[in-house]
C-alpha atoms as a PDB file:
ATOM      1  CA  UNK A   1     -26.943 -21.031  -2.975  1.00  0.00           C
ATOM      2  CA  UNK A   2     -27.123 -17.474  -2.346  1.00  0.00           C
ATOM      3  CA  UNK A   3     -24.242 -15.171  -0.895  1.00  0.00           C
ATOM      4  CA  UNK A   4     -22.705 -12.127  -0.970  1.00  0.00           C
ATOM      5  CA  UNK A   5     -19.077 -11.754  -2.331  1.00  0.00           C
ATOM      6  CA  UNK A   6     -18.563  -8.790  -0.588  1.00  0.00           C
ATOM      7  CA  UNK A   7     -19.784 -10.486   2.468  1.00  0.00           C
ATOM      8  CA  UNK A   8     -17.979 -13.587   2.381  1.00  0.00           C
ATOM      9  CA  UNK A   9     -14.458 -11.973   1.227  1.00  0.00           C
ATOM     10  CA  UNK A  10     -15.247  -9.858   4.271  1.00  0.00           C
ATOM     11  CA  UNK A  11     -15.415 -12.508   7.167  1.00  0.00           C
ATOM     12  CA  UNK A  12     -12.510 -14.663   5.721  1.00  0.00           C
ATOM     13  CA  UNK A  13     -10.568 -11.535   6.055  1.00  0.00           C
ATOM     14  CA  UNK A  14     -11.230 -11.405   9.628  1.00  0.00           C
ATOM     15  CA  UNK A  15     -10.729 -14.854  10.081  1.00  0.00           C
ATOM     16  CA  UNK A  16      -7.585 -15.444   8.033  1.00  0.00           C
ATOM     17  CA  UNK A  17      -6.376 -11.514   9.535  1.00  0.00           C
ATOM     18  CA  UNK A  18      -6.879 -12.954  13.569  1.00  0.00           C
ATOM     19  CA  UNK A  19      -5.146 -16.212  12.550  1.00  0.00           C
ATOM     20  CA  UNK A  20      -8.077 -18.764  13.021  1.00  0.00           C
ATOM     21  CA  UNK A  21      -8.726 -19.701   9.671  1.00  0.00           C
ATOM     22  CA  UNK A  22      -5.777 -20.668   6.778  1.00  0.00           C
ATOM     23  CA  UNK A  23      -6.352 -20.298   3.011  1.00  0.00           C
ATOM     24  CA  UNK A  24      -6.655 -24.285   3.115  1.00  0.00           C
ATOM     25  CA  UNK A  25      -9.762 -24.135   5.665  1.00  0.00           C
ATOM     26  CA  UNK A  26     -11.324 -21.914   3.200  1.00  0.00           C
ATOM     27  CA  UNK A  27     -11.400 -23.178   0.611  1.00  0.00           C
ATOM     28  CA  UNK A  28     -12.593 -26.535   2.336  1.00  0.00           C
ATOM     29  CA  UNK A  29     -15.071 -24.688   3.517  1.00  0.00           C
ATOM     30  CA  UNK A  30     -16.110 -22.452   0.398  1.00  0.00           C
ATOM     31  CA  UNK A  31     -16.158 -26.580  -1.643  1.00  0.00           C
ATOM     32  CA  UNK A  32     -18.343 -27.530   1.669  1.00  0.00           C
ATOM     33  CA  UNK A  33     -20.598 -24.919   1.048  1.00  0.00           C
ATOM     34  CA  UNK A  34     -21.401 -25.736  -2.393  1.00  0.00           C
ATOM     35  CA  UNK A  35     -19.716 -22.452  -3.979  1.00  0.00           C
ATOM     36  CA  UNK A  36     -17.994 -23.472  -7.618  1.00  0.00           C
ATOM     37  CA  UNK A  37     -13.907 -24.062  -8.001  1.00  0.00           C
ATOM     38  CA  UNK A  38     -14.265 -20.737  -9.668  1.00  0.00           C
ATOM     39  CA  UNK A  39     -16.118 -18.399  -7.782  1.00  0.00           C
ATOM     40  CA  UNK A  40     -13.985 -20.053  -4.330  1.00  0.00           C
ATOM     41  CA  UNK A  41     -10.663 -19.045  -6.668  1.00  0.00           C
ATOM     42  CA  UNK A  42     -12.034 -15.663  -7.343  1.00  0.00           C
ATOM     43  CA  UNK A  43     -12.825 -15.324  -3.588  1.00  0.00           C
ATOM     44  CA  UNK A  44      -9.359 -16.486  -2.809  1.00  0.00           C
ATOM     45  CA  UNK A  45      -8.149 -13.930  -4.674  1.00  0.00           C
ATOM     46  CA  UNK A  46      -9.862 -11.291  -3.430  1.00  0.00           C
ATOM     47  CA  UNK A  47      -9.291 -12.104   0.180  1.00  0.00           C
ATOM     48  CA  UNK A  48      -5.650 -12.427  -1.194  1.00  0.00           C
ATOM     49  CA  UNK A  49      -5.725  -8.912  -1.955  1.00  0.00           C
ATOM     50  CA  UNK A  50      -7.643  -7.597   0.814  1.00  0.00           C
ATOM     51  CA  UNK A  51      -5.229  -9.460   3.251  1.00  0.00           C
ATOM     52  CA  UNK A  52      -2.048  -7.603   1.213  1.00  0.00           C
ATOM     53  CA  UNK A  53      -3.711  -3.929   1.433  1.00  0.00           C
ATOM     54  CA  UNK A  54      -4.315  -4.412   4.915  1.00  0.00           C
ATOM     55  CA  UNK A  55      -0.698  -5.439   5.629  1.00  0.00           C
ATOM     56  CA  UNK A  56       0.677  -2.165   3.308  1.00  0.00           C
ATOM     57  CA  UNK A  57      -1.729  -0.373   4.993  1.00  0.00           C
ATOM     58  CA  UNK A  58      -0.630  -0.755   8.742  1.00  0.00           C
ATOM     59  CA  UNK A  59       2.717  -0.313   7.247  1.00  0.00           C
ATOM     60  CA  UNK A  60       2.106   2.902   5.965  1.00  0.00           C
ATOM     61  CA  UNK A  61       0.561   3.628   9.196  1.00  0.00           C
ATOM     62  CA  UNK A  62       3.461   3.020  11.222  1.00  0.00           C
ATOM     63  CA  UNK A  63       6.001   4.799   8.642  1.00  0.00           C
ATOM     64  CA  UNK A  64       3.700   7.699   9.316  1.00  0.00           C
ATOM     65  CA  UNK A  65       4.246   7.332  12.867  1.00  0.00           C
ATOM     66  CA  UNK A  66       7.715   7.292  12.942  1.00  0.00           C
ATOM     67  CA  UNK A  67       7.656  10.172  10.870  1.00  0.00           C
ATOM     68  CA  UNK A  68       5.593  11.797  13.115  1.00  0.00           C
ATOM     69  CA  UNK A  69       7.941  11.124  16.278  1.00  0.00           C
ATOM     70  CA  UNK A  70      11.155  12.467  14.302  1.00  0.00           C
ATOM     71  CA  UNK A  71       9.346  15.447  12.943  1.00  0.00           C
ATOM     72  CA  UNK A  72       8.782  16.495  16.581  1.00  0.00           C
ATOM     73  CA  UNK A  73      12.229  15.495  17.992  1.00  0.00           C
ATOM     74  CA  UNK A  74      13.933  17.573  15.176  1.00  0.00           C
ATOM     75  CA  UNK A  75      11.269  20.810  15.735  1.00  0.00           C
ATOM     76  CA  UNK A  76      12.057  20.314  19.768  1.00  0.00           C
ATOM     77  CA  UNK A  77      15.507  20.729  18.735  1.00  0.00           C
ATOM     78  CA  UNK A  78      15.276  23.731  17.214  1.00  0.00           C
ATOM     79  CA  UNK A  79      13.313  25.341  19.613  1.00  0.00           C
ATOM     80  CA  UNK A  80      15.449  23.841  22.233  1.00  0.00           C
ATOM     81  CA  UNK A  81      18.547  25.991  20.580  1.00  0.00           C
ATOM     82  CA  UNK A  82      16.950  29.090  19.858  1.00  0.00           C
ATOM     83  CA  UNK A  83      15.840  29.444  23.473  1.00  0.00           C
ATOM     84  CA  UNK A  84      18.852  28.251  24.912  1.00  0.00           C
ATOM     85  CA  UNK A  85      20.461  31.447  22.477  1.00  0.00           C
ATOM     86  CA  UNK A  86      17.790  33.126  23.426  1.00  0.00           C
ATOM     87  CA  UNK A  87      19.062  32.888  27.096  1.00  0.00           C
ATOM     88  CA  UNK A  88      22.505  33.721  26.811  1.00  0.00           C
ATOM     89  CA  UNK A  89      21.542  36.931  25.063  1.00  0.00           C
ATOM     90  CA  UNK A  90      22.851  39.315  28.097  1.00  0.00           C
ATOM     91  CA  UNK A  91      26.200  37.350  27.190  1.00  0.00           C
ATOM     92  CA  UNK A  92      26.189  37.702  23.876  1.00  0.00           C
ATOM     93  CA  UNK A  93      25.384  41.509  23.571  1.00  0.00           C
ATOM     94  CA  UNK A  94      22.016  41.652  23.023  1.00  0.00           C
ATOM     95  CA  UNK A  95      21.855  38.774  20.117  1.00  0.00           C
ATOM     96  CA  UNK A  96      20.340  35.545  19.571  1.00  0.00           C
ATOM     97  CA  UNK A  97      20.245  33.066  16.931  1.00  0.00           C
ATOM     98  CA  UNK A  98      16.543  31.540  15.556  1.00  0.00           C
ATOM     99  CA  UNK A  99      16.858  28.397  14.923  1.00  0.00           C
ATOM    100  CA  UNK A 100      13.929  28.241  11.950  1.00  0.00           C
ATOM    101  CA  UNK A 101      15.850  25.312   9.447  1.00  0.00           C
ATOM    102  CA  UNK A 102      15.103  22.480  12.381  1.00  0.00           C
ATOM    103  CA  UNK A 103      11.535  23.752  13.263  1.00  0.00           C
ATOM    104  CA  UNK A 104       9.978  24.188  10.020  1.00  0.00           C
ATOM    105  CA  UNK A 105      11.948  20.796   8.590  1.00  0.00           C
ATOM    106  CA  UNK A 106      10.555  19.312  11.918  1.00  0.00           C
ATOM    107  CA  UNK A 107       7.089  20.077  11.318  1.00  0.00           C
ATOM    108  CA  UNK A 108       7.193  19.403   7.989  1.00  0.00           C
ATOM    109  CA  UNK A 109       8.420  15.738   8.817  1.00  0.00           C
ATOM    110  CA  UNK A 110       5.773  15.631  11.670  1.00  0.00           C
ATOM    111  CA  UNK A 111       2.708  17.195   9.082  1.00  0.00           C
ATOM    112  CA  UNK A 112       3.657  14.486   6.440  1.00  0.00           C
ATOM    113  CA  UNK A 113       3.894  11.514   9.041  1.00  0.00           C
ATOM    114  CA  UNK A 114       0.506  12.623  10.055  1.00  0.00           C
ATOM    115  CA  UNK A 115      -0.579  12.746   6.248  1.00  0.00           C
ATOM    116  CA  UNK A 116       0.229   9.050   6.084  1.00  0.00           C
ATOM    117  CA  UNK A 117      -1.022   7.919   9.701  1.00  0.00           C
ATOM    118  CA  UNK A 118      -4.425   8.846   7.791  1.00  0.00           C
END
């Protein structure tokens, strides 16, 4: 019987990722089709695998996001205080503070989170 790995592993991931198919049903179905105990346990494997990097990958994604969302909290912040200074300078005798630490750390945070949102 001909097939393509790449195809196969591909479609059980879909299946197995929308939860309509189990690792059971598979390989019931891989034995049905007429695929050796060896080639379905190497597919197995690799829809193991492609199942995993998925998950760490949507992870990662959402890591990144909340990185994102704190990055630009902690840079509003800073530009929140430096304009609120920046207001009371008639009070202060013509000074102000620049609050630079919490921007640049803030867009740091948010550049990195972006980095990882991919």
């Amino acid at each position: 019987m001909s097939f393509s790995r790449k195809e196969l592993v591909a479609s059980y991931v879909a299946k197995v990722g929308s939860g309509s198919m189990d690792y059971s049903q598979i390989a019931a179905e891989l034995k049905a089709k007429g695929i050796d105990p060896e080639e379905s346990t190497v597919l197995l494997r690799c829809i193991d695998r492609d199942l995993l990097r998925m998950a760490e990958m949507e992870k990662r994604r959402q890591s990144g996001k909340t990185m994102l969302w704190v990055g630009l909290g902690i840079t509003l912040i800073g530009v929140t205080y430096t304009l609120l200074s920046y207001l009371r300078v008639y009070e202060t005798g013509g000074s102000y503070l620049l609050f630079y630490g919490p921007i640049l750390a803030g867009i740091g945070i948010a550049v990195l989170g972006k980095m990882r949102m991919g």
